[in-house]
Protein backbone atom coordinates (compact mmCIF):
# COMPACT_ATOMS: atom_id res chain seq x y z
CA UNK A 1 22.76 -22.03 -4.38
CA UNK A 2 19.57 -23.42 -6.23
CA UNK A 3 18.05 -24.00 -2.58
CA UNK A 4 19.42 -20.33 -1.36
CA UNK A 5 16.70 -18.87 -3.88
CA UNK A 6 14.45 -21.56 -3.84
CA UNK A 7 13.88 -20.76 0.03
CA UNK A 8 14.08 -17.25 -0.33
CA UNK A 9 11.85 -17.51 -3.14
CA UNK A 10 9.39 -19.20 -1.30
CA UNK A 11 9.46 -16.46 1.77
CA UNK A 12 9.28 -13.91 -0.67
CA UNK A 13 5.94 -15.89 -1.84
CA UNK A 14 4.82 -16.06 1.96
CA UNK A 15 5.09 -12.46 2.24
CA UNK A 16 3.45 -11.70 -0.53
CA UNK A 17 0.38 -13.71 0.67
CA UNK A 18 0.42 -12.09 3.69
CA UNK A 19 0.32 -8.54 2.24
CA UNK A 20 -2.81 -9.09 0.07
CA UNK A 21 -4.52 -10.99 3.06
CA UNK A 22 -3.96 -8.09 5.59
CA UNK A 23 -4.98 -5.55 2.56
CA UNK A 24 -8.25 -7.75 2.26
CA UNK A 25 -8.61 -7.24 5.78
CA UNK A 26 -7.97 -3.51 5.44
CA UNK A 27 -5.16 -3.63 7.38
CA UNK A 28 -2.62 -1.11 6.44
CA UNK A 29 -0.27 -0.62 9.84
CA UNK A 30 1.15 -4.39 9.20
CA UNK A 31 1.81 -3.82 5.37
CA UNK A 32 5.02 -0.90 6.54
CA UNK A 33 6.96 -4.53 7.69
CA UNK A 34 5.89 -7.01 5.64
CA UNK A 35 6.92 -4.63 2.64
CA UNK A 36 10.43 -3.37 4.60
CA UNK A 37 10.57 -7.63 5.18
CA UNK A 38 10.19 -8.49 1.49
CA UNK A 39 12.65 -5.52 0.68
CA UNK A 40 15.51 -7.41 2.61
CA UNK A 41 14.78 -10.72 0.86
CA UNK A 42 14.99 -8.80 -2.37
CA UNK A 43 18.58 -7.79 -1.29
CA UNK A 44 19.29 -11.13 0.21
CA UNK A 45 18.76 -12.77 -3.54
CA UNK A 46 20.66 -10.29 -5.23
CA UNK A 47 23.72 -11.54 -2.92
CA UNK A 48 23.08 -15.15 -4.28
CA UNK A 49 24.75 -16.46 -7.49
CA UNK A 50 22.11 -17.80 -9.39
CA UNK A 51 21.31 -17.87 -13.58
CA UNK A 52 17.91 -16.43 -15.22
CA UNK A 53 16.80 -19.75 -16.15
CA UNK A 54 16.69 -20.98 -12.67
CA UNK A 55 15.13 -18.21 -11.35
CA UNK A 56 12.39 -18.02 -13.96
CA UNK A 57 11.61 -21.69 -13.04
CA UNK A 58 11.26 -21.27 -9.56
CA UNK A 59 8.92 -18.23 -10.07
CA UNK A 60 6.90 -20.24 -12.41
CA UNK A 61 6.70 -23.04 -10.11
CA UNK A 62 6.08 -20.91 -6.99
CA UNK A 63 3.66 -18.39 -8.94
CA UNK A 64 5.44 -15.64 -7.84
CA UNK A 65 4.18 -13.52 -11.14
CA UNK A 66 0.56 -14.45 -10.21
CA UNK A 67 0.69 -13.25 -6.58
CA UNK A 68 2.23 -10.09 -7.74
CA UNK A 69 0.02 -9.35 -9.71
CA UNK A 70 -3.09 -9.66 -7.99
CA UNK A 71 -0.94 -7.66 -5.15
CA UNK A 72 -0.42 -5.12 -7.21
CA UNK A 73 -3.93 -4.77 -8.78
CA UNK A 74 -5.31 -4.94 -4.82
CA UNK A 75 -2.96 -1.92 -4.55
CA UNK A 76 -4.28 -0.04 -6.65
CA UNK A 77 -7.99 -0.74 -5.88
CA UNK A 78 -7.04 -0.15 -2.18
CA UNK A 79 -5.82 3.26 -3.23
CA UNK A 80 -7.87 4.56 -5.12
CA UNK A 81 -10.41 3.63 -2.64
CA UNK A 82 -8.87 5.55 0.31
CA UNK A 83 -7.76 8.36 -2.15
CA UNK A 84 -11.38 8.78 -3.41
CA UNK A 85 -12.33 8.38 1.03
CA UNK A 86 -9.67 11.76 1.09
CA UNK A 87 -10.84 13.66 -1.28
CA UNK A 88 -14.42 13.46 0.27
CA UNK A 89 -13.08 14.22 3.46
CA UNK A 90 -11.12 17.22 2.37
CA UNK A 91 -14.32 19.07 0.06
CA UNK A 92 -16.73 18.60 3.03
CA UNK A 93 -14.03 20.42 5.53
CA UNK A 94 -13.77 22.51 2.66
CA UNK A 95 -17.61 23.25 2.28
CA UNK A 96 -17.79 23.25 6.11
CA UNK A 97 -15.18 26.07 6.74
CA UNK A 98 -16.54 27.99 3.96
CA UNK A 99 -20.12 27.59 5.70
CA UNK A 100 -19.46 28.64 9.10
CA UNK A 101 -17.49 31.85 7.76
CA UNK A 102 -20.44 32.67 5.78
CA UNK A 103 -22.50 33.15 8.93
CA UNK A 104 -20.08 33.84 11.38
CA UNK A 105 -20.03 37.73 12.37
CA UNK A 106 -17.62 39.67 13.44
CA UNK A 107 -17.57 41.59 16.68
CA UNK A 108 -16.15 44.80 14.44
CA UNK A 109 -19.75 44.33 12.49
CA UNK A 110 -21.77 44.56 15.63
CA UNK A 111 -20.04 47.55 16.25
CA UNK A 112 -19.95 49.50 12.83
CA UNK A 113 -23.54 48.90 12.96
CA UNK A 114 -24.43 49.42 16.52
């Protein structure tokens, strides 16, 4: 059973690594699978019988913790980044709309004044 999480332990870790490499990259369309992929590992070690100690060890030993957290911190970097990237996008559409109404006429105007 020890070897049951130690392997899935360790493909957990591999997926992990792969995530932050492809979010170096900027690659977000691969990180929908590799995070649906580490999902069913998650599930696959909650079907093993296993005790906290070991568990902690093989983390420790793998630097699962480590990896997480420099996942997680890319995360939220990454976000922010494209959620700063949005809301650029969306208040020059904004300003942009709101510009071309300004000078836009209508054909009613022409007429009224005509």
């Amino acid at each position: 059973m020890v070897f049951q999480l130690r392997e899935a332990l360790n493909n957990y870790r591999s997926i992990t690594i792969k995530l932050i490499e492809e979010l170096e990259k900027d690659n977000y369309d691969a990180l929908e699978t590799l995070l649906s992929d580490r999902q069913m590992l998650i599930e696959q070690m909650n079907k093993i019988n296993y005790s906290a100690n070991e568990f902690k060890s093989i983390c420790n030993e793998l630097q699962i913790l480590m990896l997480q957290e420099k996942l997680t911190k890319l995360m939220n970097i990454k976000r922010t980044y494209v959620k700063d990237k949005l809301d650029k996008f969306s208040a020059r559409k904004t300003a942009n709309r709101s510009y071309s109404k300004r000078f836009s006429v209508d054909a009613l105007y022409f007429n009224k004044k005509i």
